[in-house]
N, C-alpha and C. Protein backbone atom coordinates (compact mmCIF):
# COMPACT_ATOMS: atom_id res chain seq x y z
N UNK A 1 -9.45 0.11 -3.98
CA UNK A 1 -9.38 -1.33 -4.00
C UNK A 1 -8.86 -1.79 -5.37
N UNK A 2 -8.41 -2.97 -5.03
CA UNK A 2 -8.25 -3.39 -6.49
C UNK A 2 -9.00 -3.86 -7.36
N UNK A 3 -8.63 -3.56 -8.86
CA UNK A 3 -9.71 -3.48 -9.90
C UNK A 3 -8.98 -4.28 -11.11
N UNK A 4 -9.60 -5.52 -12.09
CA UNK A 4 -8.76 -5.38 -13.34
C UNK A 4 -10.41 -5.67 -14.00
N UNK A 5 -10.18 -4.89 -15.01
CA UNK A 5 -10.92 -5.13 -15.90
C UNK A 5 -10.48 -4.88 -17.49
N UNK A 6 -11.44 -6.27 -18.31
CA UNK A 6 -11.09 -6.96 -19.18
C UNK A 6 -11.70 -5.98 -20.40
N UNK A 7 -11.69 -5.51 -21.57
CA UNK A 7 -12.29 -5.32 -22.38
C UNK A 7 -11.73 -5.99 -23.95
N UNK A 8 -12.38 -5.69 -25.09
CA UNK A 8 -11.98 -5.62 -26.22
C UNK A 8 -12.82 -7.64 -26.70
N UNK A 9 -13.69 -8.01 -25.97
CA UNK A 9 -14.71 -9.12 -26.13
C UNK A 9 -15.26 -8.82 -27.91
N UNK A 10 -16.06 -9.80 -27.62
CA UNK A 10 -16.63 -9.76 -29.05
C UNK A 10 -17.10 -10.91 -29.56
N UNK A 11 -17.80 -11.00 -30.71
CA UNK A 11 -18.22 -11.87 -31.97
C UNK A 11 -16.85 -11.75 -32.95
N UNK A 12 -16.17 -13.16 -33.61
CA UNK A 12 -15.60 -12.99 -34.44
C UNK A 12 -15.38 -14.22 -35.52
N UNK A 13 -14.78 -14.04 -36.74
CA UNK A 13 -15.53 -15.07 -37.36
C UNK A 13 -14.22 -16.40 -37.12
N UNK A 14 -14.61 -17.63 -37.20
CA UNK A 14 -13.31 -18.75 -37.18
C UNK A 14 -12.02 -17.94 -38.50
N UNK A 15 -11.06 -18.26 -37.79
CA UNK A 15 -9.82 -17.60 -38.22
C UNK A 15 -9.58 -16.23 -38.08
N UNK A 16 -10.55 -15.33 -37.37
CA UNK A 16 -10.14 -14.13 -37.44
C UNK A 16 -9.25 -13.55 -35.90
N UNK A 17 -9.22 -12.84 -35.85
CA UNK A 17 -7.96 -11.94 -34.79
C UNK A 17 -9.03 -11.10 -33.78
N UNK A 18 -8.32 -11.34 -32.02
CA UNK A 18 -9.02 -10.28 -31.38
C UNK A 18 -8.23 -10.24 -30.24
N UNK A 19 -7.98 -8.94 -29.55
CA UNK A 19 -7.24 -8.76 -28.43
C UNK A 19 -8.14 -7.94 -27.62
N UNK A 20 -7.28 -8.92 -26.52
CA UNK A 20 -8.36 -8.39 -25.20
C UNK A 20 -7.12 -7.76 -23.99
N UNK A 21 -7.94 -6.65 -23.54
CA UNK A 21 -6.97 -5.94 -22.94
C UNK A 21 -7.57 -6.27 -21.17
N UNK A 22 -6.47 -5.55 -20.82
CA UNK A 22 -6.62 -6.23 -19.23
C UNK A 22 -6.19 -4.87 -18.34
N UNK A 23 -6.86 -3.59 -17.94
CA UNK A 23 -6.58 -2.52 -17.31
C UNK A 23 -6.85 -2.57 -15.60
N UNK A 24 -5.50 -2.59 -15.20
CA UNK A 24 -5.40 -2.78 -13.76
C UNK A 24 -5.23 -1.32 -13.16
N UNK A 25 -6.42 -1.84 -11.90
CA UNK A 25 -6.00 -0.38 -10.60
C UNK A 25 -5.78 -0.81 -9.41
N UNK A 26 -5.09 -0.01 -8.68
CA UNK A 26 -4.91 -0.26 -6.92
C UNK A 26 -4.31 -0.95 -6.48
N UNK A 27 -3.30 -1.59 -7.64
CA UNK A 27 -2.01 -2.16 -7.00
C UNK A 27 -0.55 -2.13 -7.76
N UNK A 28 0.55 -2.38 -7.00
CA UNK A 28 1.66 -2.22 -8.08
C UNK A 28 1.48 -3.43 -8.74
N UNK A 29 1.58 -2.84 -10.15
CA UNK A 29 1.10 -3.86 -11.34
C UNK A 29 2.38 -4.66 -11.42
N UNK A 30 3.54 -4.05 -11.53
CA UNK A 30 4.79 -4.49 -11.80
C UNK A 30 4.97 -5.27 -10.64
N UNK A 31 4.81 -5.75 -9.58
CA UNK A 31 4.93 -6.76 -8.64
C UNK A 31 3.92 -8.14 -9.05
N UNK A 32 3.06 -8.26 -9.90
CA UNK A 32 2.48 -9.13 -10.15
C UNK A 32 2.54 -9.61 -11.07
N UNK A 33 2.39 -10.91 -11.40
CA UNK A 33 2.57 -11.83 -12.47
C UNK A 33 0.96 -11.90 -13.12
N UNK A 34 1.18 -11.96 -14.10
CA UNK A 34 -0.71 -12.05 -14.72
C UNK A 34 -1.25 -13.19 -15.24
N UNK A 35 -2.27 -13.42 -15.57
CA UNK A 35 -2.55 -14.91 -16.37
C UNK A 35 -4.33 -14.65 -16.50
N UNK A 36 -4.17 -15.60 -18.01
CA UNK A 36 -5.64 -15.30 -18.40
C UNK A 36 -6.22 -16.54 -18.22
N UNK A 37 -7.85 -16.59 -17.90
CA UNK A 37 -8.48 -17.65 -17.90
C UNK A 37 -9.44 -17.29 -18.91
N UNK A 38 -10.19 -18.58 -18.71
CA UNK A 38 -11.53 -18.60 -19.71
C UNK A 38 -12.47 -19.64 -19.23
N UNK A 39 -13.88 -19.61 -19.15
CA UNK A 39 -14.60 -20.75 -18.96
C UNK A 39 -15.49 -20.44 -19.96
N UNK A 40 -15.84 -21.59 -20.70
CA UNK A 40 -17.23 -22.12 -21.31
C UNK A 40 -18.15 -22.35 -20.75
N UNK A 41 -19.67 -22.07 -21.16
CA UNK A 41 -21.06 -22.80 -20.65
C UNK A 41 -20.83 -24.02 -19.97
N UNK A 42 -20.82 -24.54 -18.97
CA UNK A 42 -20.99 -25.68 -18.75
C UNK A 42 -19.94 -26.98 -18.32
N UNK A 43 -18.61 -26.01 -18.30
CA UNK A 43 -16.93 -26.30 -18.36
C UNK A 43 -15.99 -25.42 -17.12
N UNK A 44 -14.94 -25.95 -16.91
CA UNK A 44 -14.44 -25.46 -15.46
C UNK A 44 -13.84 -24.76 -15.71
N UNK A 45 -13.27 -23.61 -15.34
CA UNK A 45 -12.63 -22.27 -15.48
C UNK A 45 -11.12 -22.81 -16.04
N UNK A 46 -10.28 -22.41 -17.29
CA UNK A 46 -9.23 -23.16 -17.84
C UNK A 46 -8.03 -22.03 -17.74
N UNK A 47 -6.86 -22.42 -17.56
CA UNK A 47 -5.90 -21.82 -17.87
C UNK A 47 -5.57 -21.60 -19.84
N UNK A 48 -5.10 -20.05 -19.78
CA UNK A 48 -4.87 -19.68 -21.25
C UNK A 48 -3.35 -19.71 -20.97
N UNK A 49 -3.15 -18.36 -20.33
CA UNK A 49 -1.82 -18.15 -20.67
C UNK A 49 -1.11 -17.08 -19.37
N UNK A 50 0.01 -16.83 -19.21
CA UNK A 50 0.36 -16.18 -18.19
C UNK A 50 1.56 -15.56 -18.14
N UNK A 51 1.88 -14.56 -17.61
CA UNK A 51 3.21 -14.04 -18.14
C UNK A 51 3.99 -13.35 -16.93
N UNK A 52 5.16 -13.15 -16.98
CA UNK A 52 6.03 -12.23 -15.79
C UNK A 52 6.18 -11.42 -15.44
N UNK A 53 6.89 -10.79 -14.36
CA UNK A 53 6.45 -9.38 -13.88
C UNK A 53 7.21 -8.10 -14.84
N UNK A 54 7.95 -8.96 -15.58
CA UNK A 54 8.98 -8.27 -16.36
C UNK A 54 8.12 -8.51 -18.26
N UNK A 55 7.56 -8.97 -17.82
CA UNK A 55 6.73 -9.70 -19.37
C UNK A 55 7.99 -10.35 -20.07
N UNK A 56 9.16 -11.04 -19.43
CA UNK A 56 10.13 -11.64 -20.46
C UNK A 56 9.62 -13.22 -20.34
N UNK A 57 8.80 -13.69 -19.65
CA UNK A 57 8.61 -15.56 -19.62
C UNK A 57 7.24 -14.89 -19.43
N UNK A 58 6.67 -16.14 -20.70
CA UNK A 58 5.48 -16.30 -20.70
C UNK A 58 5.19 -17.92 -20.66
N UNK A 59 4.02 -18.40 -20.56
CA UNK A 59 3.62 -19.55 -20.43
C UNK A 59 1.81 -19.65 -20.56
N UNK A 60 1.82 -20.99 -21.77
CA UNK A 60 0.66 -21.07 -22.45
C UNK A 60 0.13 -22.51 -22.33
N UNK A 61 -1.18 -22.60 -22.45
CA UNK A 61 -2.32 -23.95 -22.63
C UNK A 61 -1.46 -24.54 -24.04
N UNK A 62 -1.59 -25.79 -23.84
CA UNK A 62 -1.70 -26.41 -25.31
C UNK A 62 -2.24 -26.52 -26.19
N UNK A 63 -3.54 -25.84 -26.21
CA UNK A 63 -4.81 -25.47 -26.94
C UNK A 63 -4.56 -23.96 -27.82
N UNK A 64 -3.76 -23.30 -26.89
CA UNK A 64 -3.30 -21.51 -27.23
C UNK A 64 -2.18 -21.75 -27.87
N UNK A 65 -1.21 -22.71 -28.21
CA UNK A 65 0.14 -22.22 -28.21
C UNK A 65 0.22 -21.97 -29.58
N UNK A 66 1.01 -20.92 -30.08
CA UNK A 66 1.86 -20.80 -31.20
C UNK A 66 -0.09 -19.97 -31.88
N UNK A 67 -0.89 -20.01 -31.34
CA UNK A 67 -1.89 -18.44 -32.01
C UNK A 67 -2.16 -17.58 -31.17
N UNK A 68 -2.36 -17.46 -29.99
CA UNK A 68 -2.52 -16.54 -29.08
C UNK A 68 -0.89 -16.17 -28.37
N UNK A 69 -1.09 -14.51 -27.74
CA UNK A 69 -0.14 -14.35 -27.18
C UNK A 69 0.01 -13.30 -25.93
N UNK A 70 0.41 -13.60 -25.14
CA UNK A 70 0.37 -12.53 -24.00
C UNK A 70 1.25 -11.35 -23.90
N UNK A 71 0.67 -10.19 -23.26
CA UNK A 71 1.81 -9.49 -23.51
C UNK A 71 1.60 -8.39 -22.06
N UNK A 72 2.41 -7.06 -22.05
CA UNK A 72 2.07 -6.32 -20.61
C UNK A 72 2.83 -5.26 -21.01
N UNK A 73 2.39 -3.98 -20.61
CA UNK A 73 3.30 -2.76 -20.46
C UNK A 73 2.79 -2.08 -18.83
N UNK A 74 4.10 -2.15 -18.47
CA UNK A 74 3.61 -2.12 -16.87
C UNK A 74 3.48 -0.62 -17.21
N UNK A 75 4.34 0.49 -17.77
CA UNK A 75 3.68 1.71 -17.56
C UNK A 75 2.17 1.99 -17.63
N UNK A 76 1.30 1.38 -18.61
CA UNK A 76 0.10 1.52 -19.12
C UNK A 76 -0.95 0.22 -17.53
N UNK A 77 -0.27 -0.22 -17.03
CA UNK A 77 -0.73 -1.40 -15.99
C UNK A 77 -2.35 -2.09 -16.78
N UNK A 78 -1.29 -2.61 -17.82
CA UNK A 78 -2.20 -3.39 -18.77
C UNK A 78 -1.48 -4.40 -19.02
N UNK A 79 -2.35 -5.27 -19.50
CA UNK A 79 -1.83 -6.96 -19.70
C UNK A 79 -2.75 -6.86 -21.02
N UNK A 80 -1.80 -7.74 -22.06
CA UNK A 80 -2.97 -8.42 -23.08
C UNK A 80 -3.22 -9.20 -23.34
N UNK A 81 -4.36 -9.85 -24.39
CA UNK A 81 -4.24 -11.25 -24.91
C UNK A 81 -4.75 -10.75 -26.38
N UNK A 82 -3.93 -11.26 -27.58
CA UNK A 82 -3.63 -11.48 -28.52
C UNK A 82 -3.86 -12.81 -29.22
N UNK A 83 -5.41 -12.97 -29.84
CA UNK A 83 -5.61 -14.39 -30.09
C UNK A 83 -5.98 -14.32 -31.61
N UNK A 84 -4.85 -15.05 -32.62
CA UNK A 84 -5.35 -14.95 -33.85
C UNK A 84 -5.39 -16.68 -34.25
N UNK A 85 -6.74 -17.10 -35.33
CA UNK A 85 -6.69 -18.42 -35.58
C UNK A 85 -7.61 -18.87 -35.05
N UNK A 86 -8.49 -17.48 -34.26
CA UNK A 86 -9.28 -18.53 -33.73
C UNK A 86 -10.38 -19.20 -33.98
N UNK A 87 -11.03 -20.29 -32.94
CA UNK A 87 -11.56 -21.31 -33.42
C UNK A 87 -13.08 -21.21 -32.60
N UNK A 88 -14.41 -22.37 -33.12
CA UNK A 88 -15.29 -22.32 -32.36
C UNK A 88 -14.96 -22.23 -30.82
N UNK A 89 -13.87 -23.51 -30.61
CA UNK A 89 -13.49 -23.95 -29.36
C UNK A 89 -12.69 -22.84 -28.63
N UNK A 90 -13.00 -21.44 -28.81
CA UNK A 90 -12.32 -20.76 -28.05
C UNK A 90 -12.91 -20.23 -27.91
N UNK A 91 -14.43 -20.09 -27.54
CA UNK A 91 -15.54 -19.21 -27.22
C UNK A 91 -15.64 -19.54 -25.71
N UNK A 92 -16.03 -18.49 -24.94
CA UNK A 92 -15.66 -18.64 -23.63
C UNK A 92 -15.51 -17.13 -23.05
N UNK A 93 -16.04 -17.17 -21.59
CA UNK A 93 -15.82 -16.17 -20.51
C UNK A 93 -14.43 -15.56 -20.53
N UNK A 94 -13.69 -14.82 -20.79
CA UNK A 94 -12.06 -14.52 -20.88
C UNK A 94 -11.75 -13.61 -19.47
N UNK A 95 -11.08 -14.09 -18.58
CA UNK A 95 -10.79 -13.22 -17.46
C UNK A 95 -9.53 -13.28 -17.24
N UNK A 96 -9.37 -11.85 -17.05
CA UNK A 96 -7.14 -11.57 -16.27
C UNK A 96 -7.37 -11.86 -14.95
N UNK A 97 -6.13 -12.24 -14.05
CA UNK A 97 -5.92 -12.61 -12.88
C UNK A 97 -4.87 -12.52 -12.93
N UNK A 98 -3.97 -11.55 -11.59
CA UNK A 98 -3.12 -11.19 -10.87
C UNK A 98 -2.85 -12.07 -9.75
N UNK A 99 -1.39 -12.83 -9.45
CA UNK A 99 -1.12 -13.50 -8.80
C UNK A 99 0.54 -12.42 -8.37
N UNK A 100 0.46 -12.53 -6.61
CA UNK A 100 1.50 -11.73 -6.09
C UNK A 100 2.45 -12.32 -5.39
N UNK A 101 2.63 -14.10 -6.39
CA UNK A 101 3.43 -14.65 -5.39
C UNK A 101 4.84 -14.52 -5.82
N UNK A 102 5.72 -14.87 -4.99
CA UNK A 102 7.07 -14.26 -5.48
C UNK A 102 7.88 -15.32 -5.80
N UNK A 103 7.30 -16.42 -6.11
CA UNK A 103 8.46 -17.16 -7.29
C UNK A 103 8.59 -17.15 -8.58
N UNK A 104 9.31 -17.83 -9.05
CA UNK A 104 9.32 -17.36 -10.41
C UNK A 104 8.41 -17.94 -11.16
N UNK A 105 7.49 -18.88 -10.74
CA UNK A 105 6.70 -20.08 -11.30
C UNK A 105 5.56 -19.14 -12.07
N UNK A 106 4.92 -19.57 -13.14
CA UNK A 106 3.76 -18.99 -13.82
C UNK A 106 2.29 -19.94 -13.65
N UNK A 107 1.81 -19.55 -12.56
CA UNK A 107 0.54 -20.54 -12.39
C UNK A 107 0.23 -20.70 -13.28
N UNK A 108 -0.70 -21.49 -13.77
CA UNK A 108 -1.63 -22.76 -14.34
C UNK A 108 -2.75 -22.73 -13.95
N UNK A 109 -2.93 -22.81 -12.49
CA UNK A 109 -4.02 -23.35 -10.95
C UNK A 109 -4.93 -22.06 -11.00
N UNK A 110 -5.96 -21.92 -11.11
CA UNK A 110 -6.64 -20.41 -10.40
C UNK A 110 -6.72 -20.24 -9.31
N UNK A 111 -6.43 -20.94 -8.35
CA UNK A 111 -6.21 -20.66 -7.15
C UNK A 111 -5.06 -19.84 -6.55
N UNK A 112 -4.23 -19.98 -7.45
CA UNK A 112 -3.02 -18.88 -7.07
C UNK A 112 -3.43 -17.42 -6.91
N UNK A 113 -4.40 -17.01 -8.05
CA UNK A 113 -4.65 -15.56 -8.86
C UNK A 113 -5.41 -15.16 -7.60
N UNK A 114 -5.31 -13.94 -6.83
CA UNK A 114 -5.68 -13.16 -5.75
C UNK A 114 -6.79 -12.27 -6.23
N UNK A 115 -6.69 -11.90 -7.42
CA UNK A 115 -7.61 -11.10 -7.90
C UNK A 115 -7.99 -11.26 -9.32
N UNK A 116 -9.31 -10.90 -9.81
CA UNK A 116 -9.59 -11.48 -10.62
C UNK A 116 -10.81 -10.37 -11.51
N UNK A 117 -10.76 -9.91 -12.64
CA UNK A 117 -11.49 -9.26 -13.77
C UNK A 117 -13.32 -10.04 -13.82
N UNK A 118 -13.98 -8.68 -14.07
CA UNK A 118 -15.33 -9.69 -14.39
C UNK A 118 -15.78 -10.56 -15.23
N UNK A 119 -14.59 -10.60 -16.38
CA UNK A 119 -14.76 -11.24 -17.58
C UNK A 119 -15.44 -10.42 -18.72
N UNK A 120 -15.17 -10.94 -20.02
CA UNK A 120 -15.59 -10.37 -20.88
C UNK A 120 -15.58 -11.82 -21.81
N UNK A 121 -16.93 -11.50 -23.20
CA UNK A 121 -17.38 -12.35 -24.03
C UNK A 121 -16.36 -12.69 -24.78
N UNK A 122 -16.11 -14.17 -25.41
CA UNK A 122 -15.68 -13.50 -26.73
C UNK A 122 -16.57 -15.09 -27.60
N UNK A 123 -16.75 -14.82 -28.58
CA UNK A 123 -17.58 -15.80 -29.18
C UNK A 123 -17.13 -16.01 -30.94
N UNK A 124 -16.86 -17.23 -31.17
CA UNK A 124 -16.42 -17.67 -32.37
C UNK A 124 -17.32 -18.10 -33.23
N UNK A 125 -17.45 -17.94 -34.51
CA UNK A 125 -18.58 -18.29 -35.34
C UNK A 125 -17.61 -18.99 -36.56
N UNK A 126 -18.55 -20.26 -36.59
CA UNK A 126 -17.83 -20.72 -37.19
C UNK A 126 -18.22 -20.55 -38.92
């Protein structure tokens, strides 16, 4: 069945650097487009960022842009997220999601994403 799971969570301090990796099984990775979410305590599941099946177009929150960054090596059928700068306000549930639709569009919506990681921590101290 299919599997993605998230690691590389954590405690880190405001302004510091952390990447979270995204290791997919049981499907062709390279047919899917990826995208990360995140929810806070108490807040609705948010779009981060999302990228192509080719990893050449990516697409980001306005909250992420220009410090975090997505990335993918389909040999390794891993996706990443690359977040430096960061802030209290980016503490939150972090989950990958695989979407297998075939346009070129980079969801936003979580409703697109077919499958979905258990999440992993990541927590900002300010």
């Amino acid at each position: 069945q299919v599997q993605l799971v998230e690691s590389g969570g954590g405690l880190v301090q405001a302004g510091g650097s952390l990447r979270l990796s995204c290791a997919a099984s049981g499907l062709t990775f390279s047919t899917f487009k990826m995208g990360w979410f995140r929810q806070a305590p108490g807040k609705e599941r948010e779009f981060v960022a999302a990228i192509s099946r080719t990893g050449v177009r990516t697409n980001y929150a306005d909250s992420v842009k220009g410090r975090f960054t997505i990335s993918r090596d389909n040999a390794k059928n891993t996706v990443y997220l690359q977040m430096n700068s960061v802030k209290p306000e980016d503490t939150a549930v972090y989950y990958c999601a695989a979407d297998s639709g075939h346009t070129l569009v980079l969801e936003t919506t979580w409703k697109f994403y077919e499958y979905w990681g258990q999440g992993t921590q990541v927590t900002v101290s300010s």
